[in-house]
Structures are given as C-alpha cells and as structure tokens.
N, C-alpha and C. Protein backbone atom coordinates (compact mmCIF):
# COMPACT_ATOMS: atom_id res chain seq x y z
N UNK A 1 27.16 -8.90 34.99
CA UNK A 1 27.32 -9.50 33.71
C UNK A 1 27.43 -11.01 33.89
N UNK A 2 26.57 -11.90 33.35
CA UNK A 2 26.84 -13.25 33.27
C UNK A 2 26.48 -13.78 31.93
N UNK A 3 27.25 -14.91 31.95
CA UNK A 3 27.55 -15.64 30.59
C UNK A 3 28.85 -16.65 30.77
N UNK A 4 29.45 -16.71 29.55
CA UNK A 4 30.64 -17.31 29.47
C UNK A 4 31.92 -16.11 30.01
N UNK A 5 32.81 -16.86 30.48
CA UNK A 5 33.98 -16.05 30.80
C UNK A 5 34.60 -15.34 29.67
N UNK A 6 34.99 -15.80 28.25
CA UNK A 6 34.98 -14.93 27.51
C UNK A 6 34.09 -13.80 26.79
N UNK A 7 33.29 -14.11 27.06
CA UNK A 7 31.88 -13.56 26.99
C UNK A 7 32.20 -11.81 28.10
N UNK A 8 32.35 -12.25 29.28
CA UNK A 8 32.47 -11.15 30.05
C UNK A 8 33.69 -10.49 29.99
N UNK A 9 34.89 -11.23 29.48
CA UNK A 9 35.92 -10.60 29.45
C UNK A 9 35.51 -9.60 28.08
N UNK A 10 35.17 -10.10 27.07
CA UNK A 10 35.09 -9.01 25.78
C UNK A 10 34.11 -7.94 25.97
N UNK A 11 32.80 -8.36 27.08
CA UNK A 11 32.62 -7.01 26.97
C UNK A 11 32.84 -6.06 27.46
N UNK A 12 34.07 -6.58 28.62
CA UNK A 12 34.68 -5.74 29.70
C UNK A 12 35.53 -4.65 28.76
N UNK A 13 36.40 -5.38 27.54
CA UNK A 13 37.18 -5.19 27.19
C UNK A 13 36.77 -3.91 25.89
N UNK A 14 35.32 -4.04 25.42
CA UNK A 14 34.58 -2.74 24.36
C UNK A 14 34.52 -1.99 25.68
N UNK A 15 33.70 -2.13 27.14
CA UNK A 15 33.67 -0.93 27.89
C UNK A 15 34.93 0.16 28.05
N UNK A 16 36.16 -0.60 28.48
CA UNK A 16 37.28 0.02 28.29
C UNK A 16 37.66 1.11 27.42
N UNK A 17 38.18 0.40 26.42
CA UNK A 17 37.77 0.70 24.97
C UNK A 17 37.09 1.85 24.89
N UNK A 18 36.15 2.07 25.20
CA UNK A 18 34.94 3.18 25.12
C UNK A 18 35.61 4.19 25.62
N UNK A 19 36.02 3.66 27.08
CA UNK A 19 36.37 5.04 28.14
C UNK A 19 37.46 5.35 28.17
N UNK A 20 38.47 4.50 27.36
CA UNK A 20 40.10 5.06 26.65
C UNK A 20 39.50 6.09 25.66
N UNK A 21 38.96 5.82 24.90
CA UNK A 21 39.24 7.17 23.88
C UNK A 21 38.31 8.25 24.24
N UNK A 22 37.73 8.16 25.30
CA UNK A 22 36.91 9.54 25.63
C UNK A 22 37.90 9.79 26.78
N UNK A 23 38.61 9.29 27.17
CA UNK A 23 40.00 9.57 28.16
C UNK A 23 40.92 10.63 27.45
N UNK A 24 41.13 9.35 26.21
CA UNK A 24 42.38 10.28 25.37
C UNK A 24 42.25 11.44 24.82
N UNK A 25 40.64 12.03 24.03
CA UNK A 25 40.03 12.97 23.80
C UNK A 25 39.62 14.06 24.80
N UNK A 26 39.72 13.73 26.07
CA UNK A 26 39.80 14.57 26.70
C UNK A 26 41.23 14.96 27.41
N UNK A 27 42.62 14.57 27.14
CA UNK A 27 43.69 14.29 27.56
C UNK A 27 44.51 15.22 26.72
N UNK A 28 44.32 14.22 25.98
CA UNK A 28 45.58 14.25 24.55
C UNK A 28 44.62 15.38 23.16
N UNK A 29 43.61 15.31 23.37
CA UNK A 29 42.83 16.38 22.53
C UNK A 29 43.56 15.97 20.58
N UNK A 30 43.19 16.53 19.95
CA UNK A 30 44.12 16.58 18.39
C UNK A 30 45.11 16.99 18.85
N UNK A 31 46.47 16.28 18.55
CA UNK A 31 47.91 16.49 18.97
C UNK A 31 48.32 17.13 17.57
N UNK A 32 47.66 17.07 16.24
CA UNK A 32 48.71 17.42 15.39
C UNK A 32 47.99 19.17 15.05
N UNK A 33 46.90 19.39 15.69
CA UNK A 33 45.92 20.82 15.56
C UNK A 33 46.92 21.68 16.73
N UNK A 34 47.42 20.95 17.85
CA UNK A 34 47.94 21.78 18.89
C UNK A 34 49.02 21.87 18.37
N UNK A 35 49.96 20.81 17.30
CA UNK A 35 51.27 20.97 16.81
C UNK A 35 50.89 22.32 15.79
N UNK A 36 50.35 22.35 15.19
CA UNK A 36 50.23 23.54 13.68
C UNK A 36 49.96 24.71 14.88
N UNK A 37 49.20 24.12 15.92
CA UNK A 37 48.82 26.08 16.32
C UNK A 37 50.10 26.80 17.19
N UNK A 38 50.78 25.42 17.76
CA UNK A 38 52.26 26.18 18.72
C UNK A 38 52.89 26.23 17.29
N UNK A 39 53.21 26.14 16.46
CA UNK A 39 53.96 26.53 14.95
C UNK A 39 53.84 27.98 14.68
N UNK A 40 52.36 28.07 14.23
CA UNK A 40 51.57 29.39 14.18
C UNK A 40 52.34 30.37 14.72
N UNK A 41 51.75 30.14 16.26
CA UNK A 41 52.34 31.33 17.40
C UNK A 41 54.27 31.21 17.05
N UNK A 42 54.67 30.45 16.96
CA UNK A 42 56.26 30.69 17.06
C UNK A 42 56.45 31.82 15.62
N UNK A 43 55.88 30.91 14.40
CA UNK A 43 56.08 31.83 13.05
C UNK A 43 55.80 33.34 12.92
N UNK A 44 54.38 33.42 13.95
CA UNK A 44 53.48 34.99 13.63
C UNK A 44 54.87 35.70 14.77
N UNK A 45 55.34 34.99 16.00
CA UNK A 45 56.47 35.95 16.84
C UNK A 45 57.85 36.10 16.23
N UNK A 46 58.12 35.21 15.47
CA UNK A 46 59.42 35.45 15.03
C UNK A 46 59.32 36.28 13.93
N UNK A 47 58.21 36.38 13.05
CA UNK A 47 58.31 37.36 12.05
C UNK A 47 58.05 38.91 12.92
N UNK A 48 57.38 38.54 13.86
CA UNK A 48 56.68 40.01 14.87
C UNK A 48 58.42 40.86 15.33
N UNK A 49 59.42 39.68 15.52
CA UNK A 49 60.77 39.90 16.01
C UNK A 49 61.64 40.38 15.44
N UNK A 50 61.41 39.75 13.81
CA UNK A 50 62.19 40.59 13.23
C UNK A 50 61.76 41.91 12.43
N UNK A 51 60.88 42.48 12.57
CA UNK A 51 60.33 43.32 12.27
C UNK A 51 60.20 44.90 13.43
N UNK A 52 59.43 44.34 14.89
CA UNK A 52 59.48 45.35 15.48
C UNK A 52 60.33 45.03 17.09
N UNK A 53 60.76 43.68 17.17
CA UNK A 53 60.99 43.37 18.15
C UNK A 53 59.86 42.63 19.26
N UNK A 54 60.04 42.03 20.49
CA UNK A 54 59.19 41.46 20.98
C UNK A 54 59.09 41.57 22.41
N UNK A 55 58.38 41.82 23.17
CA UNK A 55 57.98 41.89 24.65
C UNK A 55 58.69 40.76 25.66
N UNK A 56 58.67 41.16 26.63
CA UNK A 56 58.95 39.97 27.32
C UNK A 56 57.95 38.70 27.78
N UNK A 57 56.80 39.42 27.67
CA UNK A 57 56.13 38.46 27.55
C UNK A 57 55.71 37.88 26.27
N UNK A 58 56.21 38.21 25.39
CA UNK A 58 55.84 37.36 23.83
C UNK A 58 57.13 36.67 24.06
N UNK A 59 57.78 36.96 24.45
CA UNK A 59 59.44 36.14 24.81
C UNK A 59 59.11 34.70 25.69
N UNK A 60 58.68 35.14 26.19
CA UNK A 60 57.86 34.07 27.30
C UNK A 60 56.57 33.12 26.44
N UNK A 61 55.72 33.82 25.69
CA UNK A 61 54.85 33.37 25.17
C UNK A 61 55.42 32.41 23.74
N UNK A 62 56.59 32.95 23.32
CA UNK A 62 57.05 31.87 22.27
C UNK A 62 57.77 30.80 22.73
N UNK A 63 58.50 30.65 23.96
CA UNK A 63 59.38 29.64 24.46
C UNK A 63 58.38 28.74 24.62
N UNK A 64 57.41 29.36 25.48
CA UNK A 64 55.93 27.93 25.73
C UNK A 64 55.87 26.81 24.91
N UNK A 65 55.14 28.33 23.69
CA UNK A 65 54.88 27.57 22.34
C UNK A 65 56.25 26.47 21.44
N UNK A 66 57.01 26.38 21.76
CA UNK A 66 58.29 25.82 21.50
C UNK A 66 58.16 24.82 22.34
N UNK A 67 58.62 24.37 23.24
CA UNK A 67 58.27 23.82 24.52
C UNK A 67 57.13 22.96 24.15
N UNK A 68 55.65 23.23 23.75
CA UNK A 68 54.40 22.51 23.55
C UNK A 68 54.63 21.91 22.41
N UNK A 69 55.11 22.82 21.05
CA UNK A 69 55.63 22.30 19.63
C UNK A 69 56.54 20.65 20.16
N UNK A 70 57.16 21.12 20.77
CA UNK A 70 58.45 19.59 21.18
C UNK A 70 57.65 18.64 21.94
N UNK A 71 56.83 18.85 22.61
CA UNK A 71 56.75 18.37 23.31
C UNK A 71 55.18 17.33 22.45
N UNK A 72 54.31 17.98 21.66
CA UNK A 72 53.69 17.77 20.90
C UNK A 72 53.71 16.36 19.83
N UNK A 73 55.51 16.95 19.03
CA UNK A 73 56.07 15.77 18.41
C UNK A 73 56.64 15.23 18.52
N UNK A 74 56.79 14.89 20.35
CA UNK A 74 57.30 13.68 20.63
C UNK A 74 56.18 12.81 21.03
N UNK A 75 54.92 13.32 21.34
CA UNK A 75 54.12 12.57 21.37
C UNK A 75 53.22 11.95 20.13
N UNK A 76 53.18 12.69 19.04
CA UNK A 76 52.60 12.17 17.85
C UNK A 76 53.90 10.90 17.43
N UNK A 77 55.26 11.22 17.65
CA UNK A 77 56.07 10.03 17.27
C UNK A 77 56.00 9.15 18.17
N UNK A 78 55.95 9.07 19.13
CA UNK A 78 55.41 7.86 20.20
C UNK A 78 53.95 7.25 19.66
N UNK A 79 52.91 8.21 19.38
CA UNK A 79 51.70 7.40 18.43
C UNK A 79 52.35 6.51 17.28
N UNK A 80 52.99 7.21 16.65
CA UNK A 80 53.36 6.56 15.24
C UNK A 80 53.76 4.88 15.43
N UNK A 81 54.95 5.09 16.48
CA UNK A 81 55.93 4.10 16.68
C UNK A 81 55.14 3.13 17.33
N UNK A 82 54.02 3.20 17.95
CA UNK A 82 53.29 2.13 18.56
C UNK A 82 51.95 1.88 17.56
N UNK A 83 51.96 2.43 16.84
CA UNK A 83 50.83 2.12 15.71
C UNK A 83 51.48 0.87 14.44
N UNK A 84 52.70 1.04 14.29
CA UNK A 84 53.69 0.79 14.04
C UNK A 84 53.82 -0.76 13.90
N UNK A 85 54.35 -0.59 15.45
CA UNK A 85 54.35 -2.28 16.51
C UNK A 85 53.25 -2.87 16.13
N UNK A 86 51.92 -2.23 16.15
CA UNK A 86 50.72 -2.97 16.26
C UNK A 86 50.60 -3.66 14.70
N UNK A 87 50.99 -2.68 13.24
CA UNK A 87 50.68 -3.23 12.60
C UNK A 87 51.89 -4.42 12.35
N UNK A 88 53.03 -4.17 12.15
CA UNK A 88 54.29 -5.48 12.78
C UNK A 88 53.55 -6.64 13.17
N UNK A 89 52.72 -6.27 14.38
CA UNK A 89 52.78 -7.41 15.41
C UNK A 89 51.01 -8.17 13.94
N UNK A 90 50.28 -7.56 13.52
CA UNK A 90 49.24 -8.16 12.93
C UNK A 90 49.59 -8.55 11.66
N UNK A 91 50.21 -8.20 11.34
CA UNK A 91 50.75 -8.17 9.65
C UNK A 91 52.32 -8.91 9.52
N UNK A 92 53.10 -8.65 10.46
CA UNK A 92 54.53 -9.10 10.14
C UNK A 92 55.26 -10.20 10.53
N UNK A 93 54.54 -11.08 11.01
CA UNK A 93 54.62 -12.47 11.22
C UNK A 93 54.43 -13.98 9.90
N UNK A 94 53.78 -13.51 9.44
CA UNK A 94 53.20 -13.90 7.89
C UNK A 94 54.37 -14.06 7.40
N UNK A 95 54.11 -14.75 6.03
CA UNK A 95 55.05 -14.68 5.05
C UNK A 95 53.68 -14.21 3.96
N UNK A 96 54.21 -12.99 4.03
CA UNK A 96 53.47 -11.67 3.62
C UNK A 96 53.88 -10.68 2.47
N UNK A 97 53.80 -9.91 1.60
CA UNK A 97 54.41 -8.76 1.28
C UNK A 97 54.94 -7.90 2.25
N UNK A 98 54.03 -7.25 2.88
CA UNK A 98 54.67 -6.88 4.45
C UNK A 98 55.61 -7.38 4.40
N UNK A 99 55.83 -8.02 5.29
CA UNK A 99 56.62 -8.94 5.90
C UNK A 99 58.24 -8.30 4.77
N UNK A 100 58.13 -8.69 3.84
CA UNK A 100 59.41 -9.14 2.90
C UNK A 100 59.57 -7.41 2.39
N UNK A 101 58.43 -6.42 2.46
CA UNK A 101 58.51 -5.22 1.87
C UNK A 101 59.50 -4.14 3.53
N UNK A 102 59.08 -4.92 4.86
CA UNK A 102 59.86 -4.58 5.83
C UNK A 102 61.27 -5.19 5.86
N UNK A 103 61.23 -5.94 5.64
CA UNK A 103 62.56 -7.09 5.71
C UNK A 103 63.50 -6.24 4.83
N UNK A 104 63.10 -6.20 3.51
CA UNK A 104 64.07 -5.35 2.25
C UNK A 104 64.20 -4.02 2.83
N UNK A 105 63.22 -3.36 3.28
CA UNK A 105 63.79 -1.90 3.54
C UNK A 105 64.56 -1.90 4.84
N UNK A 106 64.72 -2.89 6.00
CA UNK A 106 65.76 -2.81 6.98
C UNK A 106 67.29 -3.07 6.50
N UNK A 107 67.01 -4.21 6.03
CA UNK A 107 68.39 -4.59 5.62
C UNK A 107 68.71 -3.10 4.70
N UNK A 108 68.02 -2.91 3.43
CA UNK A 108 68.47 -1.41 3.33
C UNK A 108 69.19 -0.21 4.13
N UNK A 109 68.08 0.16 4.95
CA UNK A 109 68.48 0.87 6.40
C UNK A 109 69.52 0.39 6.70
N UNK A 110 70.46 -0.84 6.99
CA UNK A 110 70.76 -1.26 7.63
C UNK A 110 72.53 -1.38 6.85
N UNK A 111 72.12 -1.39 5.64
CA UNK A 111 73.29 -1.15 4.65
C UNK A 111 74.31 -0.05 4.73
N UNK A 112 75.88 -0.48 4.60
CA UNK A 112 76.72 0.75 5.14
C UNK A 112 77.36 0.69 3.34
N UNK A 113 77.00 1.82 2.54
CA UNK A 113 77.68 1.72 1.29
C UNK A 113 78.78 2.38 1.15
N UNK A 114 79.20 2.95 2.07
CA UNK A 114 80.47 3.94 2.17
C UNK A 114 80.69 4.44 3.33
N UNK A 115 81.97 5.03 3.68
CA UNK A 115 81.97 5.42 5.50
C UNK A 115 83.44 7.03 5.06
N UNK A 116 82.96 7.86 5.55
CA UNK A 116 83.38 9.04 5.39
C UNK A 116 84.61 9.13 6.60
N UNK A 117 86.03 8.83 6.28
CA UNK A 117 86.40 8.86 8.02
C UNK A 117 87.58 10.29 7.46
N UNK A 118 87.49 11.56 8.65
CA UNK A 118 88.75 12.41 8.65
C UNK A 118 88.73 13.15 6.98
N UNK A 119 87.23 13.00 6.64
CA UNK A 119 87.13 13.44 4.96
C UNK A 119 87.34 12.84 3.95
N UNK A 120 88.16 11.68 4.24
CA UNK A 120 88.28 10.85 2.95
C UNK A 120 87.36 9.99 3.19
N UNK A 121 87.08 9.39 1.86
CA UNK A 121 85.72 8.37 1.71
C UNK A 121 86.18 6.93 1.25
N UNK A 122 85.61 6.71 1.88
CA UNK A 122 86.07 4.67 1.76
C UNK A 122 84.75 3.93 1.16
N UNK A 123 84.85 2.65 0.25
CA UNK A 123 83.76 2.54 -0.30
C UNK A 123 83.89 1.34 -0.44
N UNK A 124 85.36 0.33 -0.38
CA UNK A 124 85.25 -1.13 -0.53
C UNK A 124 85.20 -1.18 0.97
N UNK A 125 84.86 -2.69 0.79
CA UNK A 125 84.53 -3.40 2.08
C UNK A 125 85.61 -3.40 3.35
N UNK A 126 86.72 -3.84 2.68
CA UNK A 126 88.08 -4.00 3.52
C UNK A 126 88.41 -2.55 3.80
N UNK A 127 88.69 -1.42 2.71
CA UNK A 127 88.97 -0.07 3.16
C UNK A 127 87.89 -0.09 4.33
N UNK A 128 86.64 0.02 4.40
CA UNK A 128 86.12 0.85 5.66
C UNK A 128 86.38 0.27 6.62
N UNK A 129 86.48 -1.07 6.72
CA UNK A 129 86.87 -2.14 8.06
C UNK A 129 88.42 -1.64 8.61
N UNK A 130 88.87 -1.17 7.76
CA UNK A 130 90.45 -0.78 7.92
C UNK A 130 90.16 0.69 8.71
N UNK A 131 89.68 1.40 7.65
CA UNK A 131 89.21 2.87 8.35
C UNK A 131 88.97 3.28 9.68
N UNK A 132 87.87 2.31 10.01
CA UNK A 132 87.26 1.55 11.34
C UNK A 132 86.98 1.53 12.40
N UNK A 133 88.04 0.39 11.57
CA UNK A 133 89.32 0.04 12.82
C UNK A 133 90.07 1.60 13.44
N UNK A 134 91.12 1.52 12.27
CA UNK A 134 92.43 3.06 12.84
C UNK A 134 91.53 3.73 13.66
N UNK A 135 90.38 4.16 13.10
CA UNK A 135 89.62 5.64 13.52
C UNK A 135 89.39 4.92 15.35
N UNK A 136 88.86 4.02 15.78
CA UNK A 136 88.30 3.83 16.83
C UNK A 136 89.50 3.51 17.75
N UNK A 137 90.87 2.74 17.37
CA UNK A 137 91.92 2.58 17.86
C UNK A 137 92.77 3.75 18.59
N UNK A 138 92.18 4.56 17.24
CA UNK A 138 93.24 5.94 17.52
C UNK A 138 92.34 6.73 18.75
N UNK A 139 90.92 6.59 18.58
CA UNK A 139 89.94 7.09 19.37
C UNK A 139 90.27 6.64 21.03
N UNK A 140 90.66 5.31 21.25
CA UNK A 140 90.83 5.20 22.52
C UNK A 140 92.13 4.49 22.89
N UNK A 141 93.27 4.67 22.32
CA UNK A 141 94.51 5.13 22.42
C UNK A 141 94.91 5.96 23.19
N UNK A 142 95.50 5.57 24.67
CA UNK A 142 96.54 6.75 25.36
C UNK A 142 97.91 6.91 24.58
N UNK A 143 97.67 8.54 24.53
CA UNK A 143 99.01 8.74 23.89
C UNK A 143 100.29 8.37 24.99
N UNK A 144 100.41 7.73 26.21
CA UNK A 144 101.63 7.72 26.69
C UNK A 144 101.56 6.33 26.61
C-alpha cells in the first residue's frame, strides 16, 4: 500500500474493520437468538418438571442452558455499556440535548429522596444525615 500515511493507516483500519465483524460473527454469533433459545430450553424443562419430573440428564441439560442464559446477558450488557461510551464519547461532549438530557437523568439517578433506616422512613435532609450517621456508627461500633 502506498500513498499518504493517513491514507494507509485508514485503509488498514476498513481492513480490520472487515475482519472484526466476520470475527465476531463467527465468535459471538446473535447473542440475543442464543439468549431466547437457552430461555426456551429452561421454560419447555421446568414446565416438563413440574408436570412429569426430569432426567438427569435434562437436569444437566437445563443448568447449561442457565449457565449460557447468564452468561449470554452479561455479554449483551457489556455490548450495551460500550455502545453506550461510544455514543457519550460522540455526542456528550457538546453542549447538546444529549448532553443536558444525560446530565438531568444522572443527577436524577443520583438523587436520595428518602432513606428507609430499621423501617422507619426519613425524608428531610437533616433526618437522613442523622439516620446515617447512627445507622453506620452503630454499624461499626465495638460493643466493649
């Protein structure tokens, strides 16, 4: 390949590109088709279970499927969470809607409107700071 250095770097960078997602397609296959089908198999055995009971190897054959299910949606949430970042990182730098539509819903998230301590509920500011407090004091407090 010759040209300019950026020149060769970008088209290094579509080749890649290319052979990541025929990587991942052969890897990672549809993650959310393998999530519905380990679902499937768990639903069709547990109804099979309570009905006539189940083999040891359907015992075996549903733990898998459990096992692949988990293991499934931790990888579609690892997609999410880095799809995520990416749009953050393209979009959330701006002074944007983005930007201010993320901003409002963290601080949201991020909002404590009440704090439940020992069953009673606290809801002003000073009560929960008080609450808190006792609760975490008492938490690592030697009684001698």
């Amino acid at each position: 390949m010759n040209g300019f250095a950026s020149y060769v770097v970008a088209n290094k960078l579509k080749y890649v590109k290319v052979r990541l997602k025929v990587w991942n397609r052969e890897v990672f296959g549809d993650i959310r088709t393998k999530k519905y089908t380990a679902v499937s198999i768990i639903n069709s055995l547990d109804m099979k279970e309570n009905s006539v009971g189940l083999t040891t190897n359907e015992l075996l054959q549903r733990k898998v499927a459990k096992d692949d299910w988990t293991k499934f949606t931790l990888i579609e949430e690892i997609s999410c969470r880095q799809k995520s970042r990416a749009l953050w990182l393209k979009e959330g730098y701006r002074n944007t809607k983005f930007f201010h539509r993320m901003a409002n819903f963290h601080r949201k998230f991020n909002h404590l409107s009440r704090v439940v301590v020992d069953g009673v509920q606290y809801e002003l500011l000073q009560e929960m700071k008080g609450a808190i407090h006792d609760f975490y004091k008492y938490l690592f407090t030697e009684p001698w």
